[in-house]
Protein backbone atom coordinates (compact mmCIF):
# COMPACT_ATOMS: atom_id res chain seq x y z
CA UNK A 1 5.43 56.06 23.64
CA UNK A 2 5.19 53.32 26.24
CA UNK A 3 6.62 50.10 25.25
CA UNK A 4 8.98 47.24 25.08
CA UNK A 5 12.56 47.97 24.23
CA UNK A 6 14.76 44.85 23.24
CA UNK A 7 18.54 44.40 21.39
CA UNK A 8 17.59 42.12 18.19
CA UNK A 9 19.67 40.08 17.13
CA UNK A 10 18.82 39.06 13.34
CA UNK A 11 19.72 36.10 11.24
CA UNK A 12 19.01 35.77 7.22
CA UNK A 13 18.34 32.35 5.90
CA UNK A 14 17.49 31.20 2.47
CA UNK A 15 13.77 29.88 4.04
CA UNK A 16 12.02 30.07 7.41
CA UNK A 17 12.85 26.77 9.10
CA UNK A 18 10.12 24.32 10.23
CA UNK A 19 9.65 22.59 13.52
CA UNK A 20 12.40 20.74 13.80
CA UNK A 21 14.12 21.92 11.29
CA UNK A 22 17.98 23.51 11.28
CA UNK A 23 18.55 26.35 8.74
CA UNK A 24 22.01 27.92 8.44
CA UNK A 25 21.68 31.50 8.09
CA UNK A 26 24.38 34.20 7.84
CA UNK A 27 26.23 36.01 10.23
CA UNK A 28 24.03 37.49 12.83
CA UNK A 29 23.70 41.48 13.48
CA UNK A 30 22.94 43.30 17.01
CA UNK A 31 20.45 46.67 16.55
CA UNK A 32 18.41 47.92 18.48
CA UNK A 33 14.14 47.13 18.49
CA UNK A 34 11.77 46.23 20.63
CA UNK A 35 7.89 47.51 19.21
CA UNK A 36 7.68 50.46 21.57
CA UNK A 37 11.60 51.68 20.87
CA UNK A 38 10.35 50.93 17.12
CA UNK A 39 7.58 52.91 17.29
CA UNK A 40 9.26 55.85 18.83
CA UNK A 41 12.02 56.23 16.57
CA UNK A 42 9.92 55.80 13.27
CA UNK A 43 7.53 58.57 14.78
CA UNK A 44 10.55 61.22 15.20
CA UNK A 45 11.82 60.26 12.04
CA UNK A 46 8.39 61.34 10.48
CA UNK A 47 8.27 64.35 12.62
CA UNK A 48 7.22 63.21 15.84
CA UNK A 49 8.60 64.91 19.19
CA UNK A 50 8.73 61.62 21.18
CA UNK A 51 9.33 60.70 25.03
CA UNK A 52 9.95 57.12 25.21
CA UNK A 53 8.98 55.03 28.51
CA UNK A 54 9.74 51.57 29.05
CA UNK A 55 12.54 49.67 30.76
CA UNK A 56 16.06 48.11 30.22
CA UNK A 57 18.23 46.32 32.55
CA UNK A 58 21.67 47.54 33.95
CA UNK A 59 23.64 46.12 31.22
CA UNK A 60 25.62 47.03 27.62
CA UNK A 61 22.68 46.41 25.63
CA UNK A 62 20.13 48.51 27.67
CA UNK A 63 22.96 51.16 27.49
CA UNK A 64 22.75 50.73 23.60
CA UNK A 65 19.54 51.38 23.40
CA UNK A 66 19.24 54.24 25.06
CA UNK A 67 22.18 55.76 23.24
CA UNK A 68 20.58 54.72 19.87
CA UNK A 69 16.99 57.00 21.14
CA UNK A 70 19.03 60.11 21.73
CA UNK A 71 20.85 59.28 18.12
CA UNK A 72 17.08 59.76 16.75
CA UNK A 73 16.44 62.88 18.89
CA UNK A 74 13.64 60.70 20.80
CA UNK A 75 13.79 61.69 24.66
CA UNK A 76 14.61 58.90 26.92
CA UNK A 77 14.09 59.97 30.52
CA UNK A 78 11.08 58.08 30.60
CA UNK A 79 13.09 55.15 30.27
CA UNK A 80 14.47 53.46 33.82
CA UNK A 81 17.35 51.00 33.88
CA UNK A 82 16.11 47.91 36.56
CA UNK A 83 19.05 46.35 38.17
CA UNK A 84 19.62 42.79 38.24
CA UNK A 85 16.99 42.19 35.39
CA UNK A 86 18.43 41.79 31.84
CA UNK A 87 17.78 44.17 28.96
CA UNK A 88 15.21 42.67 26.76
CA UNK A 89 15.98 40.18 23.70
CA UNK A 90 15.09 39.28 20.07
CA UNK A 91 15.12 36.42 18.08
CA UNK A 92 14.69 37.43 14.41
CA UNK A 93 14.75 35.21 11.63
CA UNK A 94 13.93 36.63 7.56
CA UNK A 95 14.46 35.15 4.59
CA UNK A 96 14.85 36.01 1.47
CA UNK A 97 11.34 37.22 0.58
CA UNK A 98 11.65 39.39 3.78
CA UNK A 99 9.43 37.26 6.04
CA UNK A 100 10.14 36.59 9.33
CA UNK A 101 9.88 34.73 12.79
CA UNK A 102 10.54 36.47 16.05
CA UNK A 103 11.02 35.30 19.54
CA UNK A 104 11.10 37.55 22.29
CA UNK A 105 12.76 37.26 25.84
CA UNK A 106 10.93 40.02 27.97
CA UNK A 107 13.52 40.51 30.12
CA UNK A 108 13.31 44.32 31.45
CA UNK A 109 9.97 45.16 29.85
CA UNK A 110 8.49 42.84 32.56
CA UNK A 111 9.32 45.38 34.83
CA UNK A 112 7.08 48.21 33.10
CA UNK A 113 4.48 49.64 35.88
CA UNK A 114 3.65 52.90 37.57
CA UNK A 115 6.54 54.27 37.36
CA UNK A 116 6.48 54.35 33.24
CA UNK A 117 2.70 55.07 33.63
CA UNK A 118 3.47 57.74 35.68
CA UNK A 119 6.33 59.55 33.26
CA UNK A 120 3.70 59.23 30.18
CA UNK A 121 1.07 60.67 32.83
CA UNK A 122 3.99 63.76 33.05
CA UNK A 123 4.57 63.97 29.55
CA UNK A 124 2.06 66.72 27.64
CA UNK A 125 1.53 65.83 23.97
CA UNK A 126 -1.17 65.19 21.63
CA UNK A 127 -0.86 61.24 21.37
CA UNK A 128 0.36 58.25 23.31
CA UNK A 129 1.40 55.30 21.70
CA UNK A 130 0.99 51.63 23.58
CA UNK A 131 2.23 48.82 22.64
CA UNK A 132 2.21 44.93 24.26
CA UNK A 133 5.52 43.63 25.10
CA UNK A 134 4.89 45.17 28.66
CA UNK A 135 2.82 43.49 31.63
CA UNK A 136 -1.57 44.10 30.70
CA UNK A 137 -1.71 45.67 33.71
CA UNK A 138 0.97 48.22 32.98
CA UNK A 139 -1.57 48.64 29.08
CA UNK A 140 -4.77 49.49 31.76
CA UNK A 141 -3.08 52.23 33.67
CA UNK A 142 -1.77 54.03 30.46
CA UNK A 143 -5.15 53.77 28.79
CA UNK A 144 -6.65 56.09 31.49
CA UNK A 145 -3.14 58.40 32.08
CA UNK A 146 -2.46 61.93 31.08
CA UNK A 147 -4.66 64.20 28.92
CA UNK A 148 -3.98 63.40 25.93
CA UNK A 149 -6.32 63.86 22.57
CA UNK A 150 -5.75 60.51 21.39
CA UNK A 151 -4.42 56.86 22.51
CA UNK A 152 -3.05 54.62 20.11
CA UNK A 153 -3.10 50.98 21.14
CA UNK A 154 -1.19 48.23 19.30
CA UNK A 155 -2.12 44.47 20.82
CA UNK A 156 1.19 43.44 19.56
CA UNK A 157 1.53 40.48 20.53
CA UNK A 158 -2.01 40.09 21.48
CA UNK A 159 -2.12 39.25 25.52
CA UNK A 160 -5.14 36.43 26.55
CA UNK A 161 -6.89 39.55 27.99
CA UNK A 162 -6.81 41.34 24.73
CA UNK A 163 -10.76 41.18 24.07
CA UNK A 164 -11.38 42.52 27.67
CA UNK A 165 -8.90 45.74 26.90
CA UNK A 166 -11.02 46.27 24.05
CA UNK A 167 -14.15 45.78 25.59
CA UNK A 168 -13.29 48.69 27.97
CA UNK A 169 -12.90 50.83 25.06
CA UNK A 170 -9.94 51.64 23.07
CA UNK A 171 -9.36 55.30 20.61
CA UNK A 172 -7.71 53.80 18.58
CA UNK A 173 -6.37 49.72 17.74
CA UNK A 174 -4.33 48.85 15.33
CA UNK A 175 -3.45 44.73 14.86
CA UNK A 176 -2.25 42.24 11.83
CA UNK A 177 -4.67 39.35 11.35
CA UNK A 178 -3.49 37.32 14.01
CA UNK A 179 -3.72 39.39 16.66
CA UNK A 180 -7.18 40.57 15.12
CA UNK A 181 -8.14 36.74 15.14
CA UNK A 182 -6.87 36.35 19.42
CA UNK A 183 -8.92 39.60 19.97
CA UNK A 184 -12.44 38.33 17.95
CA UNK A 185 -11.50 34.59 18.79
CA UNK A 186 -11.79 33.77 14.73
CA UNK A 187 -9.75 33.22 12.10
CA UNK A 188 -8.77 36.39 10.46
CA UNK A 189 -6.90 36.28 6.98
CA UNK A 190 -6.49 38.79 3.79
CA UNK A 191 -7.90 41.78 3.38
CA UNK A 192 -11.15 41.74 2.04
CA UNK A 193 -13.99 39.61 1.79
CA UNK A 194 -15.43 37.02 4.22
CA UNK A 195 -13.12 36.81 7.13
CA UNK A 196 -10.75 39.44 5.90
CA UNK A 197 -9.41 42.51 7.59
CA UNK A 198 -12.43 44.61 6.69
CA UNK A 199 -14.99 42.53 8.47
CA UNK A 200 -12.55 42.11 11.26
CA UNK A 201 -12.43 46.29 11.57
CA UNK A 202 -15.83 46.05 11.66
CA UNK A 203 -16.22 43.65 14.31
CA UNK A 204 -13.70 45.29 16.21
CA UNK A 205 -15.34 48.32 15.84
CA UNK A 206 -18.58 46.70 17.36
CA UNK A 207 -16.27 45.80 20.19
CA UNK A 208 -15.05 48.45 22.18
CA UNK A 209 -12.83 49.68 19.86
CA UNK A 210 -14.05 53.84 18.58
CA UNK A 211 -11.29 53.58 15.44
CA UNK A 212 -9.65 49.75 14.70
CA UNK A 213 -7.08 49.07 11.92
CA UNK A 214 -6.52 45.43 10.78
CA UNK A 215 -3.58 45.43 8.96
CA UNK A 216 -2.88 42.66 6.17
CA UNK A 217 1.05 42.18 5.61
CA UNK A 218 1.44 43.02 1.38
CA UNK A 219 -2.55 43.01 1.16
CA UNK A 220 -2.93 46.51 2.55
CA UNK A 221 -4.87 47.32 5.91
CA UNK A 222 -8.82 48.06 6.59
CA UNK A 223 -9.73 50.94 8.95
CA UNK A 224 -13.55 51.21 10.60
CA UNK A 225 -14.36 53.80 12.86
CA UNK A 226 -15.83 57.53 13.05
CA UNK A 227 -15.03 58.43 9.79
CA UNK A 228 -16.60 55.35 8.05
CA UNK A 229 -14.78 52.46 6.97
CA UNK A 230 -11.71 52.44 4.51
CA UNK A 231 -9.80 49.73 2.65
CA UNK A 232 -6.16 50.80 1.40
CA UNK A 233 -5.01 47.81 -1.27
CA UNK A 234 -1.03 47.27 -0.17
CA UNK A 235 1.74 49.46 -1.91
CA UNK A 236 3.48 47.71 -5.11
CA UNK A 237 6.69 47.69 -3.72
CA UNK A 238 10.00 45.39 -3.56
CA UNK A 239 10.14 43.62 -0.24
CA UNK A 240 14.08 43.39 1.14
CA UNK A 241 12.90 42.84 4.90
CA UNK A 242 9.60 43.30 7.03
CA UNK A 243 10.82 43.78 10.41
CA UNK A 244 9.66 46.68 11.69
CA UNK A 245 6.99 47.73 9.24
CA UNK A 246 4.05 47.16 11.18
CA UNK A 247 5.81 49.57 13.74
CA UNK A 248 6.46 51.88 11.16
CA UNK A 249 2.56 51.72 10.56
CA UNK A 250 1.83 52.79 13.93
CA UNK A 251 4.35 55.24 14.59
CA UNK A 252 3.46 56.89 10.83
CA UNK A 253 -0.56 56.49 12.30
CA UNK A 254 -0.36 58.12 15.31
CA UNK A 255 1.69 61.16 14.18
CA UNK A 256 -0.39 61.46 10.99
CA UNK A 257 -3.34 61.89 13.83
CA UNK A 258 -1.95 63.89 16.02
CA UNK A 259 -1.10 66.76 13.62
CA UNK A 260 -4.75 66.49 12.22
CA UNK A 261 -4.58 64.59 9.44
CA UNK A 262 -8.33 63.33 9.03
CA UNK A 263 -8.58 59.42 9.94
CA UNK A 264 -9.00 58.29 5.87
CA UNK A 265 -5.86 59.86 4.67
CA UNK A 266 -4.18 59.22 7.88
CA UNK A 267 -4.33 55.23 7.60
CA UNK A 268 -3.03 55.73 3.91
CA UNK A 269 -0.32 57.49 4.91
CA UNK A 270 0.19 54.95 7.54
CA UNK A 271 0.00 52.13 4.91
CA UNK A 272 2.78 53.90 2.41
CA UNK A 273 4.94 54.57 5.48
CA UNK A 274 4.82 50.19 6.51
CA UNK A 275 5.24 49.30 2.76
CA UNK A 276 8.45 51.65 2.70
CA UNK A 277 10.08 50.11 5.47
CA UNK A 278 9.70 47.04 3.89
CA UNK A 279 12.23 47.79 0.92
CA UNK A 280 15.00 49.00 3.46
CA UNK A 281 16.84 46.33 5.70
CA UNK A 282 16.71 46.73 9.15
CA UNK A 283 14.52 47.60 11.54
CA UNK A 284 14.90 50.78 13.23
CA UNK A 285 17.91 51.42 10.31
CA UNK A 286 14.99 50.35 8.05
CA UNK A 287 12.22 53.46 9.10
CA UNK A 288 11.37 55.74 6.89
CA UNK A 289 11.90 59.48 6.62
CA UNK A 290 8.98 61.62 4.64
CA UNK A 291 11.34 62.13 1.45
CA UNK A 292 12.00 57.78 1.69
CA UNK A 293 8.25 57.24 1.43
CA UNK A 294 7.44 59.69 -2.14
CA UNK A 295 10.07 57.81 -3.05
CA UNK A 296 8.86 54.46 -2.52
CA UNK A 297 5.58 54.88 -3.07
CA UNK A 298 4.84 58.33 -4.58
CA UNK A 299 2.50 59.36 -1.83
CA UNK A 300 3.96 62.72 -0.18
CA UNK A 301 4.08 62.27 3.86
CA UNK A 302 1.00 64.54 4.54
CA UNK A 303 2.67 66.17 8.15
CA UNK A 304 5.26 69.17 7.60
C-alpha cells in the first residue's frame, strides 16, 4: 500500500451543516485513517499480507498510527516519520444517516516521494495499492515501481492531473462519481443509465484505464474492463456510518485480485465488503473481517 495516513478526528451531528451554518455535534473521537492506512488495514483484515508506505510526522499521533498498523499485523517499515512536519489530519463530520463531510490537512503525506516509492519498489507481492492523498508525482513513480501483477489505483481525491494519470494507462481505477466526473470532466451521478456509473466505466475504460470501477455510494458500483462490463445493484443493508467504506472497497478489490479471484466476482465481493463497513461505526474499527461480511450481506468472502 502507498498512501496517506492521517489521525481523524470525527464528530456526529443530527444533519450535515450548510455553508455557513453551525451544527452542534457530540463529543469528538481520535482513530486512526487516512485512505492508504485505511486501505491497508481492511486488506489484512480480509487476508491481505500488507507493507504500508507513506509518511507521518515526529509527533504522538504519527506514533499512534503506526502502533495501530502493527495492532492489525500490517508491516510498517515502509512508513518514515519526517521531522518538523506534522502527522496528517481529518475533519470528519456524519450524521445520522451515516453521511459525511471530510476535510483533510496533508500534513506528512506531502512529504511522500522516492523514498516510499522506493520501499514499495523493495516490497515483493502480488498487488500494490495507490491511493491520492500523496503528492501526483509521488502516484507516477509507483505506477511504474516493482514487479508486481497488478496496480490498483484509487484517484481519491481526484488531483487536477487525474485524466493525464489515466491517460498513461492505469490496471486498475477505482473512483465514486465525483472523482469519476473530475477524471471525464462530466457530471457523473447513480448507477445506471445516462450519466451513471456504468457509462462512466465505460468511458473510463476508453481512457487509459485496462479495468475502471465507478462506485455509486448505496446504488452499487459498475466495473468495465477485460472481462466485460458488470453492474452490482448496492447491498440492502442498515447504514450506521460510511467512513471508510469506499476504502474497504478497495482494500476488499485488490486482495480479491490478487489471490485470483476472476474480475466479475471480485468487484462483488468488493461491493459486499463497502456495504458491510457501512453498518459498523468507525472507520478502521468499522472494516470488515470475512465472517462480518456473510453476515451482513450473505455473500461468503471468496479468499481463504
Amino acid at each position: 500500500m502507498l498512501g496517506s495516513l492521517n489521525m481523524d478526528i470525527s464528530v456526529t451531528v443530527p444533519r450535515l451543516p450548510g455553508p455557513g451554518a453551525t451544527v452542534l455535534g457530540g463529543a469528538a473521537a481520535f482513530a486512526p485513517g487516512g485512505k492508504g492506512a485505511n486501505q491497508a488495514v481492511a486488506a489484512a483484515r480480509l487476508g491481505g499480507q500488507v507493507l504500508m508506505a507513506g509518511c507521518v510526522g515526529d509527533d504522538d499521533f504519527g506514533r499512534a498510527l503506526r502502533a495501530a498498523l502493527a495492532t492489525e499485523g500490517v508491516r510498517d517499515d515502509g512508513v518514515r516519520t519526517v521531522p518538523g512536519v506534522p502527522t496528517g489530519l481529518a475533519m470528519i463530520t456524519v450524521d445520522e444517516a451515516g453521511e459525511n463531510i471530510i476535510t483533510v490537512a496533508p500534513g506528512a503525506n506531502r512529504q511522500a516521494g522516492a523514498p516510499e516509492v522506493a520501499a514499495v519498489t523493495d516490497a515483493a507481492g502480488d498487488a500494490l495499492v495507490i491511493s491520492a492523498e500523496v503528492p501526483v508525482a509521488t502516484i507516477g513513480a509507483a505506477l511504474a515501481a516493482g514487479r508486481y501483477r497488478l496496480r490498483v489505483l484509487n484517484l481519491a481525491p481526484a488531483p487536477p492531473e487525474a485524466a493525464d494519470i489515466v491517460a498513461a494507462g492505469v490496471d486498475w481505477l477505482v473512483v465514486n462519481e465525483s472523482e469519476a466526473a473530475a477524471v471525464l470532466g462530466r457530471p457523473v451521478a447513480g448507477l445506471a443509465g445516462a450519466g451513471g456509473a456504468a457509462e462512466a466505466a465505460a468511458d473510463l475504460a476508453r481512457s487509459g484505464a485496462r479495468n475502471a470501477v465507478v462506485t455509486a455510494g448505496a446504488a452499487g458500483a459498475a466495473y468495465r474492463g477485460s472481462a466485460g462490463g458488470l453492474t452490482v445493484p448496492g447491498f440492502a443493508v442498515r447504514p450506521v456510518d460510511s467512513v471508510g467504506a469506499g476504502d474497504t472497497f478497495v482494500a476488499a478489490l485488490a486482495v480479491a485480485l490478487a489471490a485470483g479471484v476472476p474480475p466479475h466476482e471480485a468487484v462483488v465481493a468488493a461491493a459486499a465488503a463497502g456495504a458491510t463497513a457501512v453498518t459498523r461505526p468507525g472507520t478502521q474499527a468499522g472494516m470488515p473481517r470475512p465472517a462480518d461480511v456473510l453476515t451482513a450481506t450473505g455473500r461468503p468472502w471468496p479468499v481463504r
